[in-house]
Protein backbone atom coordinates (compact mmCIF):
# COMPACT_ATOMS: atom_id res chain seq x y z
CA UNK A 1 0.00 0.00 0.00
CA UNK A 2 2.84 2.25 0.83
CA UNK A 3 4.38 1.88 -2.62
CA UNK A 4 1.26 2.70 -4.16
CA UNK A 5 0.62 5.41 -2.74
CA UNK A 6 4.52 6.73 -3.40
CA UNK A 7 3.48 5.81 -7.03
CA UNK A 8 0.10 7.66 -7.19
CA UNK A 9 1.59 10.72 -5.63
CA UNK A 10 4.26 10.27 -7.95
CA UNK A 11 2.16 10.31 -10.77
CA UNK A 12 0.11 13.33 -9.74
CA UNK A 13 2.96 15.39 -9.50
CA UNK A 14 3.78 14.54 -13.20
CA UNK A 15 0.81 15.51 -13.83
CA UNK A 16 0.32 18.82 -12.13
CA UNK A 17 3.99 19.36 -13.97
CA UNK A 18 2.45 19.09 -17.22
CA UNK A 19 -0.74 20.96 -16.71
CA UNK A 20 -1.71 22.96 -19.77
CA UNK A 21 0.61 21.18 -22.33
CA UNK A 22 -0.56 19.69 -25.54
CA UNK A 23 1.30 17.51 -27.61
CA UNK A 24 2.23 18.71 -31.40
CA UNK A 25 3.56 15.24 -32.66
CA UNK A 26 2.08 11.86 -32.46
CA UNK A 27 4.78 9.38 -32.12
CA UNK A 28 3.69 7.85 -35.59
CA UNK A 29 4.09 9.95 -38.68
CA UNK A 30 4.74 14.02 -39.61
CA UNK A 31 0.66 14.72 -39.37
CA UNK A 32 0.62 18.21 -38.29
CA UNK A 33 4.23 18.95 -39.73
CA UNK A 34 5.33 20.25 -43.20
CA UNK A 35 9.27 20.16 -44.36
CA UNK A 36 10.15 22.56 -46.96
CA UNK A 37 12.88 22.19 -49.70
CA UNK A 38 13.91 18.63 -48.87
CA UNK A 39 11.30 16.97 -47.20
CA UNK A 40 13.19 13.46 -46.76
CA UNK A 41 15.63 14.73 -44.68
CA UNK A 42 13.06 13.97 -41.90
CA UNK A 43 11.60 10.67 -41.26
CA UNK A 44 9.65 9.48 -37.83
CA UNK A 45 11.07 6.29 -36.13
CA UNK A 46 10.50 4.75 -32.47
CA UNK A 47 8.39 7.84 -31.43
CA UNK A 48 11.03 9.89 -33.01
CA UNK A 49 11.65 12.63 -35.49
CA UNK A 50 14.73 12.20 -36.87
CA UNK A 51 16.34 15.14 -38.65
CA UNK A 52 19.29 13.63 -41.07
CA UNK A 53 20.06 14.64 -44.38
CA UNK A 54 20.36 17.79 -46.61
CA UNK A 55 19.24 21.40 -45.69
CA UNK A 56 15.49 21.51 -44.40
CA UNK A 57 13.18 22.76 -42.26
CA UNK A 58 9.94 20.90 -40.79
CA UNK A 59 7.72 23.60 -39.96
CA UNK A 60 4.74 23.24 -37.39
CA UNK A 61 1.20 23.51 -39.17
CA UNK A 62 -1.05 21.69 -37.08
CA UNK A 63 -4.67 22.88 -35.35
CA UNK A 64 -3.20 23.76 -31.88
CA UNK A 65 -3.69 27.18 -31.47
CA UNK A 66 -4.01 27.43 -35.06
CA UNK A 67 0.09 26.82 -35.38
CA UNK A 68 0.01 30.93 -34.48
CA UNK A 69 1.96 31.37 -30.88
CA UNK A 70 2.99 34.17 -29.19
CA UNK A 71 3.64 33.68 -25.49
CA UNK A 72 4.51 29.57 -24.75
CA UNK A 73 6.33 27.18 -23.18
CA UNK A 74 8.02 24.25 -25.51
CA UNK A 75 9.18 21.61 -24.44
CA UNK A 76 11.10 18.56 -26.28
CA UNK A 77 13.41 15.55 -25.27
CA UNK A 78 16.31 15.94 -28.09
CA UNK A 79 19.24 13.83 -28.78
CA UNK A 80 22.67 15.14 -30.62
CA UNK A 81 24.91 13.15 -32.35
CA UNK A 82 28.38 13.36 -32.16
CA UNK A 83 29.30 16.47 -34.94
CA UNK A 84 25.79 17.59 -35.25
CA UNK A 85 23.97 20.57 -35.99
CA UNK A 86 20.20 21.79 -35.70
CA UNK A 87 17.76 24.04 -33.82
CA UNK A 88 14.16 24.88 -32.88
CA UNK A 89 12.86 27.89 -34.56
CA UNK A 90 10.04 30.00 -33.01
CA UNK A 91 7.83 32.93 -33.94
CA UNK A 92 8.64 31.69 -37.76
CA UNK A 93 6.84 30.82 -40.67
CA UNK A 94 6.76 28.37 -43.55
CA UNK A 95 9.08 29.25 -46.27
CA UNK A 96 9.81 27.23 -49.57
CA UNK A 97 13.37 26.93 -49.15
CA UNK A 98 16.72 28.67 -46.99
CA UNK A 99 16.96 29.33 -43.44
CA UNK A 100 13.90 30.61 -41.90
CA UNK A 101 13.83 34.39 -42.28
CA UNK A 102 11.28 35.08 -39.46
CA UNK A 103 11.42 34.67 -35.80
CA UNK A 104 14.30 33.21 -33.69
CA UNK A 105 16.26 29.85 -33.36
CA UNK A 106 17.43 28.07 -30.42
CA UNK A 107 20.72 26.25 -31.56
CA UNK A 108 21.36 22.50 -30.99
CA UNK A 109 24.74 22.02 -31.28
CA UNK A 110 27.03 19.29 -30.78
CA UNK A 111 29.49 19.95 -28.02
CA UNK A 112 32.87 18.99 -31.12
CA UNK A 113 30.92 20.85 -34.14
CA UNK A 114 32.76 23.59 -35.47
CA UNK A 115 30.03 26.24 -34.50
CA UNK A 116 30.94 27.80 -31.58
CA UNK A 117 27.18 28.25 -30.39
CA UNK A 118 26.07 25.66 -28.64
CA UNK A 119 22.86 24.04 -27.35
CA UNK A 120 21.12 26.41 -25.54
CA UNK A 121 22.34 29.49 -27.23
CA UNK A 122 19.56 31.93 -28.84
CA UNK A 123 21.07 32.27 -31.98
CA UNK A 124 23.25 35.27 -32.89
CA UNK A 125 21.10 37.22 -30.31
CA UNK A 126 22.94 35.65 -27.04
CA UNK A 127 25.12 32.94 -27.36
CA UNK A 128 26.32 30.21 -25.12
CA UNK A 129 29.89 28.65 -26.04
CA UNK A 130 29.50 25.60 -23.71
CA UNK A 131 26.60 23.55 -23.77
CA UNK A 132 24.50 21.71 -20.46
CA UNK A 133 23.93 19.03 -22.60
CA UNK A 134 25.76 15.96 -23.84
CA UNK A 135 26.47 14.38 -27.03
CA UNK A 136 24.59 11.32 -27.82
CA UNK A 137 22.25 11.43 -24.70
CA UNK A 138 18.32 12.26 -24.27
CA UNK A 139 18.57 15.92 -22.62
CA UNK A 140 15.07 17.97 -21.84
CA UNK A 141 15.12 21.28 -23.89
CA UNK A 142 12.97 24.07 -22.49
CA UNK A 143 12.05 27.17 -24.45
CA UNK A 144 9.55 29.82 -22.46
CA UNK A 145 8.59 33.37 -24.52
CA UNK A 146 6.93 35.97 -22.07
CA UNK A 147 6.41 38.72 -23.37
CA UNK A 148 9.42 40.23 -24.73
CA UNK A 149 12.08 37.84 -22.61
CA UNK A 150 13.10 34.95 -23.85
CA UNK A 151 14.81 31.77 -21.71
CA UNK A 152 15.93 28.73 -22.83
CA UNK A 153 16.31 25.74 -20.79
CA UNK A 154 18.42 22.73 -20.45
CA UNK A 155 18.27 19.44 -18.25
CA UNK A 156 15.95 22.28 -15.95
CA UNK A 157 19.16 24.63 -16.14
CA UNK A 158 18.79 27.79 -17.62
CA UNK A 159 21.01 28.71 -20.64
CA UNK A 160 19.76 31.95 -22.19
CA UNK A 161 17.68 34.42 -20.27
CA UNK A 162 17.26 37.60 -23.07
CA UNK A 163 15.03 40.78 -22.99
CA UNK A 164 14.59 42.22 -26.06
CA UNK A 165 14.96 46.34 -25.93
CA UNK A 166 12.13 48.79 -26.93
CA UNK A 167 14.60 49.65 -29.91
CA UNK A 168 15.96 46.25 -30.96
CA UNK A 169 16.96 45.38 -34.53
CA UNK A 170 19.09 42.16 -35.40
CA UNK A 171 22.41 43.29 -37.55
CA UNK A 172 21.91 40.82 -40.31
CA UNK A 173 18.15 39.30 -39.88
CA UNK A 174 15.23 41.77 -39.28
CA UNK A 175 13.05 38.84 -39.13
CA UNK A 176 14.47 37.93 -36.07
CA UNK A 177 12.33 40.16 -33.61
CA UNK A 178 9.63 39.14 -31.03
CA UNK A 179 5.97 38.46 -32.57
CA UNK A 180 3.89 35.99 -32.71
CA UNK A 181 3.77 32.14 -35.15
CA UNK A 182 4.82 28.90 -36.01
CA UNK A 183 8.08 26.58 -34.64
CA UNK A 184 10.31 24.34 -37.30
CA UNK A 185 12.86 21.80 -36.59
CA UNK A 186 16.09 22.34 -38.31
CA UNK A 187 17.72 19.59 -40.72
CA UNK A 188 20.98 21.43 -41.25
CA UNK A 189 23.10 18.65 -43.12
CA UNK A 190 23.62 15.33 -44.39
CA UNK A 191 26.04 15.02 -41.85
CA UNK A 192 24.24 15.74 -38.94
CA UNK A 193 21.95 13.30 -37.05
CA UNK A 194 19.40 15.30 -34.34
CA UNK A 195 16.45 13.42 -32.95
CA UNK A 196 13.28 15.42 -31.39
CA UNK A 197 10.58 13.02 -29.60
CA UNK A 198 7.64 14.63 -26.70
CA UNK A 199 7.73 17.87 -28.52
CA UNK A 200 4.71 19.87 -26.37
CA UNK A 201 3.29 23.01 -25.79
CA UNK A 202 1.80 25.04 -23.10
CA UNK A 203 0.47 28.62 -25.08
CA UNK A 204 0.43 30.86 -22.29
CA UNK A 205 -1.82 34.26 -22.22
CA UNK A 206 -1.09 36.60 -24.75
């Protein structure tokens, strides 16, 4: 009886953890999901998306919250191989082909690649040159947009906390500002192996 009731409270702590998150992939197939200019770089297998091949993006098009977010909280188990590159992009929107012109990535980076920002990093807005995470294992990436701050989460560990000014502009990409839409997995190269499984939501009030 004891265990049980370890197990149930357990459980209901889970639960209360996960309160107000929905799920945006299925386990099974890309329903919900639409890659751009090379659509078999992504494949689902074992639960998993698995991002390996040449330059794509999978971009979110689903019914939850009509695939148009503003203020969230992501959350996704992800798994980096060994000289690997990819990302989560938020606040974007489908595009036929390049790197996503709108909204902002969070990098996935393997600890060796050559990029010096690493998982965790908000890309080219604040960087992070040594990553919480570890090649080739399951780690729990955490994304929250408030507002106008941004933090990024890893393993529970925060990576990137950003506030972006009254006056901001990006240097190079004045896409990459603080609005409101869609997220997109990154395949970045046939060399690089990323894996994204539990990918969930909690859209917060805008």
């Amino acid at each position: 009886m004891k265990h049980l009731l370890i197990a149930t409270l357990a459980l209901t702590l889970c639960q209360d953890k996960e309160e107000g998150f929905v799920p945006l992939f299925n386990g099974k197939d890309l329903t919900g999901w639409k890659a751009n200019e090379s659509p078999e770089t992504f494949k689902v297998e074992d639960g998993k998306i698995i991002a390996n091949g040449n330059r794509s993006h999978l971009f979110y098009v689903g019914d939850v919250k009509n695939h148009d977010f503003k203020n969230f909280e992501l959350k996704a188990q992800v798994l980096c191989k060994a000289n690997s590159n990819s990302g989560i992009y938020f606040h974007t929107e489908f595009q036929d082909k390049g790197w996503p012109e709108k909204g902002f990535e969070c990098q996935v980076c393997a600890n060796g690649y050559k990029d010096p920002r690493k998982t965790g990093s908000l890309y080219a807005v604040k960087d992070v040159a040594e990553a919480a995470s570890k090649d080739d294992e399951w780690f729990d990436y955490h994304i929250i947009v408030k507002g106008k701050s941004i933090t990024t989460k890893i393993n529970g560990k925060v990576a990137v906390e950003w506030t972006q000014p009254d006056d901001y502009k990006h240097p190079q990409q004045k896409g990459r500002v603080l609005s409101s839409g869609t997220f997109a997995l990154q395949g970045h190269d046939p060399g690089s192996r990323v894996e994204y499984k539990n990918i969930r939501v909690k859209p917060l009030d805008d």
